[in-house]
Protein backbone atom coordinates (compact mmCIF):
# COMPACT_ATOMS: atom_id res chain seq x y z
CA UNK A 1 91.27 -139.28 1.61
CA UNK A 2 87.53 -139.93 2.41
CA UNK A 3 85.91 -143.31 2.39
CA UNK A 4 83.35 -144.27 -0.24
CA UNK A 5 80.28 -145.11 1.23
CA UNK A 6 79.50 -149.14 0.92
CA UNK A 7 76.83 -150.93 -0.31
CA UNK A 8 76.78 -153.36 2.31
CA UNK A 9 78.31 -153.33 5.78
CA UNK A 10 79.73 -156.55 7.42
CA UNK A 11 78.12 -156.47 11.12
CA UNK A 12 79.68 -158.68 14.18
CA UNK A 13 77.02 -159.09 16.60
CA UNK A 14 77.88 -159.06 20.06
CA UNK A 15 75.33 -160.73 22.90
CA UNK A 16 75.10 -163.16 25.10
CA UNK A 17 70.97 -163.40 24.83
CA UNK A 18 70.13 -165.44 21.95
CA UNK A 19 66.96 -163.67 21.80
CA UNK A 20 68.00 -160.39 20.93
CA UNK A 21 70.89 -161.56 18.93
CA UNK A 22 67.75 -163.42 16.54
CA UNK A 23 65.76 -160.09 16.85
CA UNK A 24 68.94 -157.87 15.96
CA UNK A 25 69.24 -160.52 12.85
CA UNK A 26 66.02 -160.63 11.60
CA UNK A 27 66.12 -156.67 11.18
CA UNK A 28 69.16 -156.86 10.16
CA UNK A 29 68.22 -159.17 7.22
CA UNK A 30 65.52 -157.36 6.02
CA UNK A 31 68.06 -154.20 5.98
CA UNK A 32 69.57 -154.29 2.30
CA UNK A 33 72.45 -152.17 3.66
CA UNK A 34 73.64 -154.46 5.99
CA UNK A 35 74.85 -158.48 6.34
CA UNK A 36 75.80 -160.28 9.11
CA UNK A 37 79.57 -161.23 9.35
CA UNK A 38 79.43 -162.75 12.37
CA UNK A 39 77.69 -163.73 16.14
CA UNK A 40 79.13 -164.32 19.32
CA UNK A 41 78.19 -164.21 23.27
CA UNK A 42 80.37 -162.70 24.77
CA UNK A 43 83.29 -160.31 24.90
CA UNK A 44 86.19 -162.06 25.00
CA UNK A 45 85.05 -164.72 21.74
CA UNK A 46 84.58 -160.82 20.41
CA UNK A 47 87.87 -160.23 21.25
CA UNK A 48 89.04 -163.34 19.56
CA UNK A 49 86.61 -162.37 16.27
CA UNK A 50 88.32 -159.25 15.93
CA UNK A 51 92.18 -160.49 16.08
CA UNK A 52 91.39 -163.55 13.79
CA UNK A 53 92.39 -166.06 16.42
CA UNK A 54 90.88 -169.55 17.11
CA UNK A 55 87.72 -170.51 15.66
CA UNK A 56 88.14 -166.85 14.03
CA UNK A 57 91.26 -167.51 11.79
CA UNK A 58 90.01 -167.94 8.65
CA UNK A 59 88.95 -164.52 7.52
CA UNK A 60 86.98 -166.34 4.34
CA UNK A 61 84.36 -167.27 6.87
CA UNK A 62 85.22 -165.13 9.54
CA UNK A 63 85.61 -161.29 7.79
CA UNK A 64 86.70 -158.60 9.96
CA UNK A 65 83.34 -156.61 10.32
CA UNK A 66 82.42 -152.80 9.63
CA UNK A 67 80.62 -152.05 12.37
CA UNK A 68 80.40 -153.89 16.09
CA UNK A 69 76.87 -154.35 17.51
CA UNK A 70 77.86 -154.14 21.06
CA UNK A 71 76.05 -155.73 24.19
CA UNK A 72 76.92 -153.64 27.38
CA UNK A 73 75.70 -156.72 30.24
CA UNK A 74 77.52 -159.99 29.22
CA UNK A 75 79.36 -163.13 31.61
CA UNK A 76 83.34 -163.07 31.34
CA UNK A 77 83.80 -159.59 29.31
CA UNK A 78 81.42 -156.67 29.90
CA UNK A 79 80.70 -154.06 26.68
CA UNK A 80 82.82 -151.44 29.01
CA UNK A 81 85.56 -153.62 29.08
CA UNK A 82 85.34 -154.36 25.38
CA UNK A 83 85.45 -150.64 24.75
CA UNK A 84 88.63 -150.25 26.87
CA UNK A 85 90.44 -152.87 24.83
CA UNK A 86 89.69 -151.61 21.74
CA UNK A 87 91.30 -148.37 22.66
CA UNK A 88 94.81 -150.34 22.69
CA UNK A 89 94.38 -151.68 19.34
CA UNK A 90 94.70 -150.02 15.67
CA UNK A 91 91.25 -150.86 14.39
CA UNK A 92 90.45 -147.33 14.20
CA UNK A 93 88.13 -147.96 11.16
CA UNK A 94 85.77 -149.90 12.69
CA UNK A 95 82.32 -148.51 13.82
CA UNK A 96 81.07 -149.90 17.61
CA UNK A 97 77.57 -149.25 18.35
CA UNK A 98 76.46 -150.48 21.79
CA UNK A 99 72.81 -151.57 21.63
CA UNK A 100 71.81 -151.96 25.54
CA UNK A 101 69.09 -152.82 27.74
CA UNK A 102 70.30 -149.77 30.05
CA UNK A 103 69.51 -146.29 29.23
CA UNK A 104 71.62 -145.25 32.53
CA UNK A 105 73.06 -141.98 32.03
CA UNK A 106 76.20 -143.65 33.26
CA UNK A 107 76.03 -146.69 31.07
CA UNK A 108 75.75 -143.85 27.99
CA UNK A 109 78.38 -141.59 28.87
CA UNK A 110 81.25 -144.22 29.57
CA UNK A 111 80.17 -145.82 26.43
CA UNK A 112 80.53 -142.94 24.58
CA UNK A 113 83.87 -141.79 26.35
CA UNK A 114 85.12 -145.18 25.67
CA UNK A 115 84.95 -144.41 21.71
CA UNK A 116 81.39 -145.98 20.85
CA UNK A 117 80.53 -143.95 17.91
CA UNK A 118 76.33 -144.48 18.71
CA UNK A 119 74.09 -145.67 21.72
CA UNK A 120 70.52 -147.46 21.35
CA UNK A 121 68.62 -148.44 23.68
CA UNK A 122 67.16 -152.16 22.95
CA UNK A 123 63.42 -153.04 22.10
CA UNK A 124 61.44 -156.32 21.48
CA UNK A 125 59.11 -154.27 19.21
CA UNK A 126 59.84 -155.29 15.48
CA UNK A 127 59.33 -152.06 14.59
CA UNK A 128 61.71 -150.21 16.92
CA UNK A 129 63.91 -152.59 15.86
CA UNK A 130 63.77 -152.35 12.09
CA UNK A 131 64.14 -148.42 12.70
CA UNK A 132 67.28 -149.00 15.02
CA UNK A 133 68.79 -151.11 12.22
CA UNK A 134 67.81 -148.17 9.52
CA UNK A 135 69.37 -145.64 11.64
CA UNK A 136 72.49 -147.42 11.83
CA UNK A 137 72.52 -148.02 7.94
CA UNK A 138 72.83 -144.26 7.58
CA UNK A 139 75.27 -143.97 10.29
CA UNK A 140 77.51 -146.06 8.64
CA UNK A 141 77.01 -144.49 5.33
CA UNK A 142 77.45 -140.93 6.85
CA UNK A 143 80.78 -141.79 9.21
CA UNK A 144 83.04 -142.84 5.57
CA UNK A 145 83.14 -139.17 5.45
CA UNK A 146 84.27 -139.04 9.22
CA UNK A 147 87.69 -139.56 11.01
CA UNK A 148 87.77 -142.85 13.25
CA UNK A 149 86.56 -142.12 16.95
CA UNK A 150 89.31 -143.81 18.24
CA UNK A 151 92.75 -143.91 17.57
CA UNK A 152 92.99 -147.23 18.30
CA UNK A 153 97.06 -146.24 19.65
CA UNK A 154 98.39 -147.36 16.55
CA UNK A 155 99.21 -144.80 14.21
């Protein structure tokens, strides 16, 4: 059975700059399609977000996201390793896009392999960013009609 499209996606970002996670929010805001669920630095308080543990547990102020905006380079969890875990759990429904400061072909393709569903590259430019944020509005809307990229290994 296919997903209705939404109209508004929860978004977890996930960055351990503050500056880009305020750039990524002001776009983000201005995007009707979108609403910010929640922020955090780095990938294991991600980790945490995403199981509801901790500071996390109440899902009232703490909702389990739609889609992951995904720092690659962060202290005490890298995006990679992220990625990995995710592939052990069953959250199969939710979209990961990493939004990076690297546009190595390696950063890109073990992203991808790991079960990102998209890749941008990140920009200080307020309109770069706006169009980022639009493009991933219509990704969203366009992947209710798609299976999960990941199994998650929980069937």
């Amino acid at each position: 059975m296919a997903r209705m499209a939404k109209d508004r996606y929860s978004v977890l970002l996930v960055d351990d700059s503050e500056d880009d996670r305020l750039f990524l929010r002001k776009a983000i805001l201005r995007n009707p399609k979108l609403a910010i669920a929640g922020e955090v630095c780095d990938g294991e308080a991600a980790l945490a977000y995403l199981e509801g543990q901790d500071a996390y547990k109440d899902r009232e102020k703490h909702p389990f996201p739609d889609v992951m905006l995904l720092d690659l380079k962060m202290p005490r969890m890298t995006g990679h390793e992220v990625l990995e875990w995710l592939q052990t759990r069953g959250f199969g429904k939710l979209i990961v896009i990493v939004i990076s400061g690297s546009f190595l072909p390696q950063d890109i393709n073990r992203s991808m392999a790991l079960g990102a569903n998209a890749y941008f590259k990140k920009s200080a430019a307020r309109d770069e960013q706006e169009a980022m944020v639009r493009e991933i509005a219509l990704l969203l809307d366009k992947s209710v009609d798609l299976p999960p990229a990941r199994d998650g290994g929980a069937n």
